[in-house]
N, C-alpha and C. Protein backbone atom coordinates (compact mmCIF):
# COMPACT_ATOMS: atom_id res chain seq x y z
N UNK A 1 32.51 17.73 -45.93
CA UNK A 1 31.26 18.12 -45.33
C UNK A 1 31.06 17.46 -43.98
N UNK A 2 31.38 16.32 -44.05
CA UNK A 2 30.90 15.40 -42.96
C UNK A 2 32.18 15.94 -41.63
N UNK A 3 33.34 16.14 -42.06
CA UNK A 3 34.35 16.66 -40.92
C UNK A 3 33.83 17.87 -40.05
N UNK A 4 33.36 19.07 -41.42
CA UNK A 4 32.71 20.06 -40.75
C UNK A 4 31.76 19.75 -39.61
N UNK A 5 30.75 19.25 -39.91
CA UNK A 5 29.57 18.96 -38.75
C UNK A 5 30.09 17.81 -37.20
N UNK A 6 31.07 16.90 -37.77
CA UNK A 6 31.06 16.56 -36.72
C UNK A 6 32.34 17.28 -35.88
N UNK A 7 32.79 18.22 -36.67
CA UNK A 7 33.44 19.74 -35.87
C UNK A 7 32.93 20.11 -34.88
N UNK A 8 31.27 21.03 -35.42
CA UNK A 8 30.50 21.61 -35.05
C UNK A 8 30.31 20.92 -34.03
N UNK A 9 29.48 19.58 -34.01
CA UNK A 9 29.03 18.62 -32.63
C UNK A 9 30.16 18.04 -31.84
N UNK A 10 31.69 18.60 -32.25
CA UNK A 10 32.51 18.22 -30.93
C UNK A 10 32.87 19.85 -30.70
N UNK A 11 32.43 20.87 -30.77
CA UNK A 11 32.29 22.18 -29.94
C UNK A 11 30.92 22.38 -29.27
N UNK A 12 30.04 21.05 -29.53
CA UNK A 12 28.94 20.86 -28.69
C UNK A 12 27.37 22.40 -29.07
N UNK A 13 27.94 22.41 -30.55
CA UNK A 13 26.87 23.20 -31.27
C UNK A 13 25.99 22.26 -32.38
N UNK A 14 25.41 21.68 -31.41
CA UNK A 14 23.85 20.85 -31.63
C UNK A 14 22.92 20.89 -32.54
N UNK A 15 22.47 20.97 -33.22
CA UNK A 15 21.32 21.14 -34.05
C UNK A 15 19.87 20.36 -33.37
N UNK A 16 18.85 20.90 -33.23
CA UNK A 16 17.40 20.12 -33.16
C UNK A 16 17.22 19.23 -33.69
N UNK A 17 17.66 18.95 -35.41
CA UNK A 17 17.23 17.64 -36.29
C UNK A 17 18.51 17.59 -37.28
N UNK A 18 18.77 16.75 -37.39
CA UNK A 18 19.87 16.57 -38.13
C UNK A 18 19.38 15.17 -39.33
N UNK A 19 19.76 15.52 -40.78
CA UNK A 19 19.11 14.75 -41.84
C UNK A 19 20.13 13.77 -41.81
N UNK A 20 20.33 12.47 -42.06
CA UNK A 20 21.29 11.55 -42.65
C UNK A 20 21.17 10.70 -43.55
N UNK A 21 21.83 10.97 -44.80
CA UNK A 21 21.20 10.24 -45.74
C UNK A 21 22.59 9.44 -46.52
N UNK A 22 22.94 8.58 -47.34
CA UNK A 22 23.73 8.05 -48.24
C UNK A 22 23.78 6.74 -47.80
N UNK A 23 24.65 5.80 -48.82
CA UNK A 23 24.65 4.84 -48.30
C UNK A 23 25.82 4.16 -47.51
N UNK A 24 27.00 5.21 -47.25
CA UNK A 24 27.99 5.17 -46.60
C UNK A 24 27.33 4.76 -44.46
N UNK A 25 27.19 3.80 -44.74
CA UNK A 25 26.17 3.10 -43.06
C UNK A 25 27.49 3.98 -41.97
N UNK A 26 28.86 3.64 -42.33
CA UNK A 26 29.46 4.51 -41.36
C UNK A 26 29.99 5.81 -40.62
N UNK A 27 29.58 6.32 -42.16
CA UNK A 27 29.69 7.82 -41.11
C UNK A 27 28.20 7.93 -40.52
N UNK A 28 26.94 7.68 -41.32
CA UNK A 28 26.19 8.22 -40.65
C UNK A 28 26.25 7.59 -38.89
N UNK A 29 26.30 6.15 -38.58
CA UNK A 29 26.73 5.60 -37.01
C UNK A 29 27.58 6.39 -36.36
N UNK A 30 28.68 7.05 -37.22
CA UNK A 30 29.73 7.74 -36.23
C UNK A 30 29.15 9.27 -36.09
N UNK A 31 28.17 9.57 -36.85
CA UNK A 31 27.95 10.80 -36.54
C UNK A 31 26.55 10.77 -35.67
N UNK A 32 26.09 9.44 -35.41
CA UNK A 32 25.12 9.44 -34.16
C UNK A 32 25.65 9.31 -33.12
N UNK A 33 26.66 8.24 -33.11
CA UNK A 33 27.62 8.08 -31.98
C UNK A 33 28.31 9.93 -31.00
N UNK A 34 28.50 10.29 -32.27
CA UNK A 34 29.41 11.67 -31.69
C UNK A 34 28.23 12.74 -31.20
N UNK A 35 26.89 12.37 -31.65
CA UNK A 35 26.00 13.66 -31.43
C UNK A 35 25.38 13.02 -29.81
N UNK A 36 25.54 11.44 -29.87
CA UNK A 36 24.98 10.81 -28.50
C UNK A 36 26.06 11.67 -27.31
N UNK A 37 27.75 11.37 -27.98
CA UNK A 37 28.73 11.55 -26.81
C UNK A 37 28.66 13.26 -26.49
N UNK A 38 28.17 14.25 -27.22
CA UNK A 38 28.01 15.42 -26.94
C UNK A 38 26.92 15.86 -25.86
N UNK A 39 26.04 15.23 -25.97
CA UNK A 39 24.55 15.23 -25.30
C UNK A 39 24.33 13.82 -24.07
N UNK A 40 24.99 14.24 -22.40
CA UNK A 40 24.81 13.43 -22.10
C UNK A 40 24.03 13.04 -21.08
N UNK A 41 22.70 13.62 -21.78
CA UNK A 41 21.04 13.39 -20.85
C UNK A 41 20.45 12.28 -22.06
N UNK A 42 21.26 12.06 -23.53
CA UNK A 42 20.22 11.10 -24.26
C UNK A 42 21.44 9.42 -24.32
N UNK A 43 20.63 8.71 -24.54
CA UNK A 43 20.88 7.45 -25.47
C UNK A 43 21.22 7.22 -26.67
N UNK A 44 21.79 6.40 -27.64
CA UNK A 44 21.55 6.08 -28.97
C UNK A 44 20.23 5.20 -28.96
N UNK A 45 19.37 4.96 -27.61
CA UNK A 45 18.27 4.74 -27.48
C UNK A 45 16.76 5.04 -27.99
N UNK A 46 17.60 6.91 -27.82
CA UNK A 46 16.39 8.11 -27.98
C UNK A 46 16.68 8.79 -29.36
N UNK A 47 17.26 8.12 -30.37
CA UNK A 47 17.64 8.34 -31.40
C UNK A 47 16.96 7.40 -32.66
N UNK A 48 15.69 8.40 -33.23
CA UNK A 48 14.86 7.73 -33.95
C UNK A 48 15.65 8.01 -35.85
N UNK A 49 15.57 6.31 -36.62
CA UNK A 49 15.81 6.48 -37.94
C UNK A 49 14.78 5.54 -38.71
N UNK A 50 14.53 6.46 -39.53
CA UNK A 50 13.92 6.07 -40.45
C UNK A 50 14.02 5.98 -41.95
N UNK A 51 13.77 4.45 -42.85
CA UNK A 51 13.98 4.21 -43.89
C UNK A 51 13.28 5.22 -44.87
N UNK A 52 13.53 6.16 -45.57
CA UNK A 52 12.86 6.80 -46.34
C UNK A 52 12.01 6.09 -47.47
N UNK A 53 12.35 4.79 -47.77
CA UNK A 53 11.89 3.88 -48.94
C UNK A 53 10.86 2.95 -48.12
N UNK A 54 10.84 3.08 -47.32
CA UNK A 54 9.34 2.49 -46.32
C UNK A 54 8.87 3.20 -45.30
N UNK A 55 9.29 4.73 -45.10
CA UNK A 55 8.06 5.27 -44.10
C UNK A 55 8.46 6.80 -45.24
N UNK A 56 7.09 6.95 -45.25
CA UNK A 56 5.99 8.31 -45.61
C UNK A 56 7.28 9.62 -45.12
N UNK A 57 7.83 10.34 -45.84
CA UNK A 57 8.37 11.51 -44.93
C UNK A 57 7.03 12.47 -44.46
N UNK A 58 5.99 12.28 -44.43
CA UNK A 58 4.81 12.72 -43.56
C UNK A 58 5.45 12.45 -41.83
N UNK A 59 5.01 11.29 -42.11
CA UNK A 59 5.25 10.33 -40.85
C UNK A 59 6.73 10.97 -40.30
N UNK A 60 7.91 11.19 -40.91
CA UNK A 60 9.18 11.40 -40.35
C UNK A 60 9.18 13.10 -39.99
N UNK A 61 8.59 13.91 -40.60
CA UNK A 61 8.31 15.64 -40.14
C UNK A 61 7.39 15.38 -39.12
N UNK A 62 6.53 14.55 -38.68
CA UNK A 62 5.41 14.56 -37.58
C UNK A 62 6.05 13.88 -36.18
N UNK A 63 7.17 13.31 -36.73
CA UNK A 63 7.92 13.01 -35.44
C UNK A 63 9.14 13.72 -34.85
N UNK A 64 9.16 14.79 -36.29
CA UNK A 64 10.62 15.47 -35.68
C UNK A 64 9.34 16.67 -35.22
């Protein structure tokens, strides 16, 4: 699954919001890393995450 998408984001077909969830900490970094190196007007700066077990997914749909 995870090869597929970061396929997709090295043919530079983007998605608006992208979910990341498990507790594997490194793909999800490498798949911010690869969506930062595709897109290069943003930061890993401008790249908001949030703990689902301490913020409201209210709060996380009102920011995407």
């Amino acid at each position: 699954m995870v090869n597929a998408i970061w396929k997709s984001i090295g043919e530079g077909k983007i998605e608006p919001v992208y979910l990341l969830t498990g507790v594997e900490q490194y793909l999800i970094d490498t798949t911010i890393r690869r969506i930062v190196k595709a897109m290069p007007d943003i930061d890993e700066g401008s790249v908001l995450r949030f703990d689902l077990e301490e913020t409201p997914i209210e709060a996380v749909l009102e920011e995407a």
